[in-house]
C-alpha atoms as a PDB file:
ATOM      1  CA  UNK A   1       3.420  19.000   6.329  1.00  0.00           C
ATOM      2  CA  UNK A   2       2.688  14.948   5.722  1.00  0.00           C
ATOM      3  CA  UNK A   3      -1.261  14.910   6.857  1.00  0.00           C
ATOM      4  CA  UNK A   4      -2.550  12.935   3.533  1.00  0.00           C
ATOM      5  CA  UNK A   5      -0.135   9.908   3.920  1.00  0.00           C
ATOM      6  CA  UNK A   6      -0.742   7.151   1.412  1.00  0.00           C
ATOM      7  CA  UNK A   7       0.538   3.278   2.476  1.00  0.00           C
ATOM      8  CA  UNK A   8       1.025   0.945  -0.669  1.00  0.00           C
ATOM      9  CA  UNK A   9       0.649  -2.229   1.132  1.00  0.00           C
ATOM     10  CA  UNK A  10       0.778  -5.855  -0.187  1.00  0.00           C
ATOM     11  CA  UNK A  11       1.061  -7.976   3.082  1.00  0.00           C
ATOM     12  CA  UNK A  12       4.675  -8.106   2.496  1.00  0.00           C
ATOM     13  CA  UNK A  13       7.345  -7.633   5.582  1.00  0.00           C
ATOM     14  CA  UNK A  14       8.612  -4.214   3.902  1.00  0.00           C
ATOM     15  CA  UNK A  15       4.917  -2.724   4.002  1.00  0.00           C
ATOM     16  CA  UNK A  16       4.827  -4.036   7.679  1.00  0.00           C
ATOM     17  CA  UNK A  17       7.421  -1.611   8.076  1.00  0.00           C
ATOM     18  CA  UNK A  18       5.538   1.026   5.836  1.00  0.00           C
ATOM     19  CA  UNK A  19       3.375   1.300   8.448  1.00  0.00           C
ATOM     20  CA  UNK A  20       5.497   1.690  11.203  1.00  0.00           C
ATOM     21  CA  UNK A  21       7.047   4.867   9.679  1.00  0.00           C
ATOM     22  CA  UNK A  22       3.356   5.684   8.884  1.00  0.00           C
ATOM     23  CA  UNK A  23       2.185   5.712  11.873  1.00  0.00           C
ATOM     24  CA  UNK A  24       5.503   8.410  13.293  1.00  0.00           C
ATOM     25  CA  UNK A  25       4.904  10.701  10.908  1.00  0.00           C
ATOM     26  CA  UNK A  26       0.863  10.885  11.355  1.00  0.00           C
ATOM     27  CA  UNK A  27       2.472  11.205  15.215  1.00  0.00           C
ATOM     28  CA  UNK A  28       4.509  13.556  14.591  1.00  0.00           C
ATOM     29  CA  UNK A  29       2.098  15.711  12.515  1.00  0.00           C
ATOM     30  CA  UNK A  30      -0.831  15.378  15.398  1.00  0.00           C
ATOM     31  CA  UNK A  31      -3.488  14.800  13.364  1.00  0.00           C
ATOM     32  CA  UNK A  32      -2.028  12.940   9.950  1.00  0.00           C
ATOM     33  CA  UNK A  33      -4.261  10.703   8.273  1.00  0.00           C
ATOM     34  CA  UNK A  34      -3.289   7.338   6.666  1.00  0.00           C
ATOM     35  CA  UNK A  35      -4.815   5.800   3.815  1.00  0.00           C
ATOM     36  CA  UNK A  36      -3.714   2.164   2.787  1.00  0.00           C
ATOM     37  CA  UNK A  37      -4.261   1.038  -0.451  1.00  0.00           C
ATOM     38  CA  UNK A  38      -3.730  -2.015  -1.748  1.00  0.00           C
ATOM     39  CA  UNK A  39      -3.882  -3.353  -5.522  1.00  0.00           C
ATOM     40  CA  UNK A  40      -5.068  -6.815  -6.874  1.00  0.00           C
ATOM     41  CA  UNK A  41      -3.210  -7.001  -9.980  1.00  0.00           C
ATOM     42  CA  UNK A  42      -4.758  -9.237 -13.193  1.00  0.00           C
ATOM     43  CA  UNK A  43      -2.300 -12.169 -11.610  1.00  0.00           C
ATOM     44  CA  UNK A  44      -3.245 -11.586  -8.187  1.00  0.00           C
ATOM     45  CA  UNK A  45      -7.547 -11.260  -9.299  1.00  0.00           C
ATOM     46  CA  UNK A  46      -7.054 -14.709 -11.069  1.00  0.00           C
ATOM     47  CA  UNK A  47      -5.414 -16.453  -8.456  1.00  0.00           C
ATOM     48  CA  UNK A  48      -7.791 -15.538  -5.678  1.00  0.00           C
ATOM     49  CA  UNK A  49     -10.874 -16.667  -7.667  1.00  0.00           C
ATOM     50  CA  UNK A  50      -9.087 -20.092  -8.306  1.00  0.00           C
ATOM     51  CA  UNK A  51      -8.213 -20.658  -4.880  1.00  0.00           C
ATOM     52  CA  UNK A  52     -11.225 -18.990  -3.278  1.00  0.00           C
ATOM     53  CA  UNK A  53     -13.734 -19.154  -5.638  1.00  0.00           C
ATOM     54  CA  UNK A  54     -16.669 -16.938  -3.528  1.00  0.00           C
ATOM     55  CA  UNK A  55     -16.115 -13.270  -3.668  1.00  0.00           C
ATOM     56  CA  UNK A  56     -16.331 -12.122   0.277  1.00  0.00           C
ATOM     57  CA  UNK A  57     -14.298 -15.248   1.037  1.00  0.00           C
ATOM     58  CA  UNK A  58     -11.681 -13.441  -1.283  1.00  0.00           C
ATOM     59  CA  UNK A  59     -12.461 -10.129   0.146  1.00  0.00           C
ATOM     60  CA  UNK A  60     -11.955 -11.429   3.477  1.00  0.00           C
ATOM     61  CA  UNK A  61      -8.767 -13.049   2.555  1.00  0.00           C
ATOM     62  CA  UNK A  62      -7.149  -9.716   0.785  1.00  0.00           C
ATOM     63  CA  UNK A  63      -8.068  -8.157   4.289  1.00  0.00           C
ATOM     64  CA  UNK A  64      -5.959 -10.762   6.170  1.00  0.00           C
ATOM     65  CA  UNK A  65      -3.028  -9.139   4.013  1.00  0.00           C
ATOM     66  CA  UNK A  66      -3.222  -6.051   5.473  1.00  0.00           C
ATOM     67  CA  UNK A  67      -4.045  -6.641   9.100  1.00  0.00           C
ATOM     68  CA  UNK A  68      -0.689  -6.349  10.315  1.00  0.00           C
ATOM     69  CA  UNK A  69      -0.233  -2.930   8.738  1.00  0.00           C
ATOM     70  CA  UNK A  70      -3.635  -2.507  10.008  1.00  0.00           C
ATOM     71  CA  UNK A  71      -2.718  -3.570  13.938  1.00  0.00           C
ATOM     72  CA  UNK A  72       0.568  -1.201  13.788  1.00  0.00           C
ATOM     73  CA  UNK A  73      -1.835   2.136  13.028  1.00  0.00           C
ATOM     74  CA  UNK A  74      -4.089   0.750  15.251  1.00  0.00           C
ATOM     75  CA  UNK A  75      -2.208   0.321  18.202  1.00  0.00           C
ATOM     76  CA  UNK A  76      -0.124   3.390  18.072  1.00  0.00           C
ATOM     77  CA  UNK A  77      -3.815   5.186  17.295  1.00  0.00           C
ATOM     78  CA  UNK A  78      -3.270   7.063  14.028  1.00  0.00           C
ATOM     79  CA  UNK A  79      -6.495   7.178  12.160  1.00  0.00           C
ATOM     80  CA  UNK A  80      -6.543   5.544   8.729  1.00  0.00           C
ATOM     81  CA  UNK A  81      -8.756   3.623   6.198  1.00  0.00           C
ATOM     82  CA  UNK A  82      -8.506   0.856   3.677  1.00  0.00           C
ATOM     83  CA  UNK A  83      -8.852   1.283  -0.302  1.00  0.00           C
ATOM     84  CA  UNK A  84      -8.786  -1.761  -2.728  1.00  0.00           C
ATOM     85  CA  UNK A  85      -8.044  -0.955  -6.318  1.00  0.00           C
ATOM     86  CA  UNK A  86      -7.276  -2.927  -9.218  1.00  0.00           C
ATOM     87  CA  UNK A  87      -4.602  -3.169 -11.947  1.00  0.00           C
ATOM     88  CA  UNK A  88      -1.370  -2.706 -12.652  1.00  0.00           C
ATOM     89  CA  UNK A  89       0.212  -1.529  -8.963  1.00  0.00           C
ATOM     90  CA  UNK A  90       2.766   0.806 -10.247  1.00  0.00           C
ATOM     91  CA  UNK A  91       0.714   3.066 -12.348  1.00  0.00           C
ATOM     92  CA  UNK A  92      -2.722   2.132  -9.974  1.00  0.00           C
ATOM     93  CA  UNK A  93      -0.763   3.449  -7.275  1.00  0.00           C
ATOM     94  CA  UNK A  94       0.417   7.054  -8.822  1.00  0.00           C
ATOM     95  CA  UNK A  95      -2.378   7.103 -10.491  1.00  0.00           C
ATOM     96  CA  UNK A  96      -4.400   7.243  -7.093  1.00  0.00           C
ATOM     97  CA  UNK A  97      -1.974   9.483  -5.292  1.00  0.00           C
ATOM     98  CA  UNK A  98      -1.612  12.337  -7.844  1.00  0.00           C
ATOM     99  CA  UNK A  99      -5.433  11.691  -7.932  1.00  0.00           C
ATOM    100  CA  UNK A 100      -5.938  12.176  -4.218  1.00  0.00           C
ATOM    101  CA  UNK A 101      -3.410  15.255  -3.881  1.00  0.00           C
ATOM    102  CA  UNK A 102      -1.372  13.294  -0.817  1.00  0.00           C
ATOM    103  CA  UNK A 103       1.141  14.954   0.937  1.00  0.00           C
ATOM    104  CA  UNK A 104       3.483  11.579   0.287  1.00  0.00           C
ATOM    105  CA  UNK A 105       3.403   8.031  -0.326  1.00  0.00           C
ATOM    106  CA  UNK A 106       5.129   5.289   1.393  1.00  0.00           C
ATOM    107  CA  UNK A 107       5.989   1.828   0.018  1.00  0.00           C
ATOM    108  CA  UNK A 108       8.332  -0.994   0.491  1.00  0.00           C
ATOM    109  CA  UNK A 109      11.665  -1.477  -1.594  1.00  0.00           C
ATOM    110  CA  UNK A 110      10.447  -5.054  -2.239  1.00  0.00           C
ATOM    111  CA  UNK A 111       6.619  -6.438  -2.674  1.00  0.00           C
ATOM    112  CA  UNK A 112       5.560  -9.953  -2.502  1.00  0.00           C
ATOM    113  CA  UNK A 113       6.435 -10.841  -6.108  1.00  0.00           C
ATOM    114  CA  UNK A 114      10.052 -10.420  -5.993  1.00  0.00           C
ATOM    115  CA  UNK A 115      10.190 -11.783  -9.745  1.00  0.00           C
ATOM    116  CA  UNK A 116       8.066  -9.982 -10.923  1.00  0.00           C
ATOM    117  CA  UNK A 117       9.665  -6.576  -9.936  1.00  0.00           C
ATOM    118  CA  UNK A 118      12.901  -8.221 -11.306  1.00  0.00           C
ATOM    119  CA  UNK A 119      11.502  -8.793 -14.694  1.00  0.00           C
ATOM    120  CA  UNK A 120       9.573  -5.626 -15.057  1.00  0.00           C
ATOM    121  CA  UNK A 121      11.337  -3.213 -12.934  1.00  0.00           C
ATOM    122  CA  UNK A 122      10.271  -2.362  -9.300  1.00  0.00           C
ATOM    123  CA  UNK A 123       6.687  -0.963  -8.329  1.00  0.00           C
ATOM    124  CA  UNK A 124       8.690   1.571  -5.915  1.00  0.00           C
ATOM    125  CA  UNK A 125      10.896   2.354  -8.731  1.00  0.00           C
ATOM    126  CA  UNK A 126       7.828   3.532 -11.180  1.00  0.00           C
ATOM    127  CA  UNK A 127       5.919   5.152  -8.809  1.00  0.00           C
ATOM    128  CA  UNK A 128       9.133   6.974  -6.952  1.00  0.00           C
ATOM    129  CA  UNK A 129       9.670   8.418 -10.793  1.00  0.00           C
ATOM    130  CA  UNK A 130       5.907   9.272 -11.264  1.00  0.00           C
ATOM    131  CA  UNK A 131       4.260  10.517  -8.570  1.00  0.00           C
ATOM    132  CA  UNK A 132       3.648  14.334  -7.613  1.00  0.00           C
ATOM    133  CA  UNK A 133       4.887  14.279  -4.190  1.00  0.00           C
ATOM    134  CA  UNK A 134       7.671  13.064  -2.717  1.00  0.00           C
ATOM    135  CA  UNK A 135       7.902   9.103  -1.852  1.00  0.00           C
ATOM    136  CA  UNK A 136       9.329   7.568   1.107  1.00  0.00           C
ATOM    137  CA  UNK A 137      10.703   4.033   0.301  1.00  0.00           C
ATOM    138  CA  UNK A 138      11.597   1.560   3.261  1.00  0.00           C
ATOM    139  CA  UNK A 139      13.638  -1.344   2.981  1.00  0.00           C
END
């Protein structure tokens, strides 16, 4: 039923725990299939650049993010891969999943930029409402 399972991960604790319930249904399935993606908004892009200022030391460091979702599918063995996108994370996000033709996405309640969700409404919120198959959201 779930073997095209999207993770929107931002390094955050709730898409730590994104993964975990991941990883059980790609279990439960027997041979489910994660994809993680993760989008650098406009915000995000600038800040790296300023801060990093090379381009694989900022691809390395967007990496880092993810590696404890990463370790979690790793170490219970479900088989996944790692996209990067960029721009807005709400729409990027459906956008990618209607794309794709998942089975269902799973994100986090809250992301790293808590005001940000406050002031313009939550990325689980928009892509809960927008995307073509069901989403899972974990607090």
């Amino acid at each position: 039923m779930y073997k095209h399972i999207l993770v929107a991960a931002d390094g955050s604790e709730h898409s730590v725990r994104t993964a975990e319930r991941a990883a059980e249904l790609a279990l439960l399935q027997g041979d489910g299939e994660v994809t993680i993606v993760y989008v650098v908004d406009g915000e995000q892009s600038k800040s790296d650049v300023l801060a990093e200022g090379n381009k694989s030391l900022i691809d390395q460091r967007r990496h880092e993010r993810l590696e404890p979702v990463e370790k979690i599918l790793k170490d219970k063995q479900v088989p996944f891969h790692v996209e990067i996108k960029h721009g807005e994370p709400g729409p990027t996000i459906v956008n990618y999943a209607n794309e794709e033709n998942f089975d269902i996405v799973i994100i986090g309640s809250r992301g790293l930029n808590t005001l940000q969700e406050m002031v313009l409404g939550s990325v689980s919120h928009k892509v809960a409402k927008r995307a073509n198959c069901p989403v899972m959201i974990v607090k």
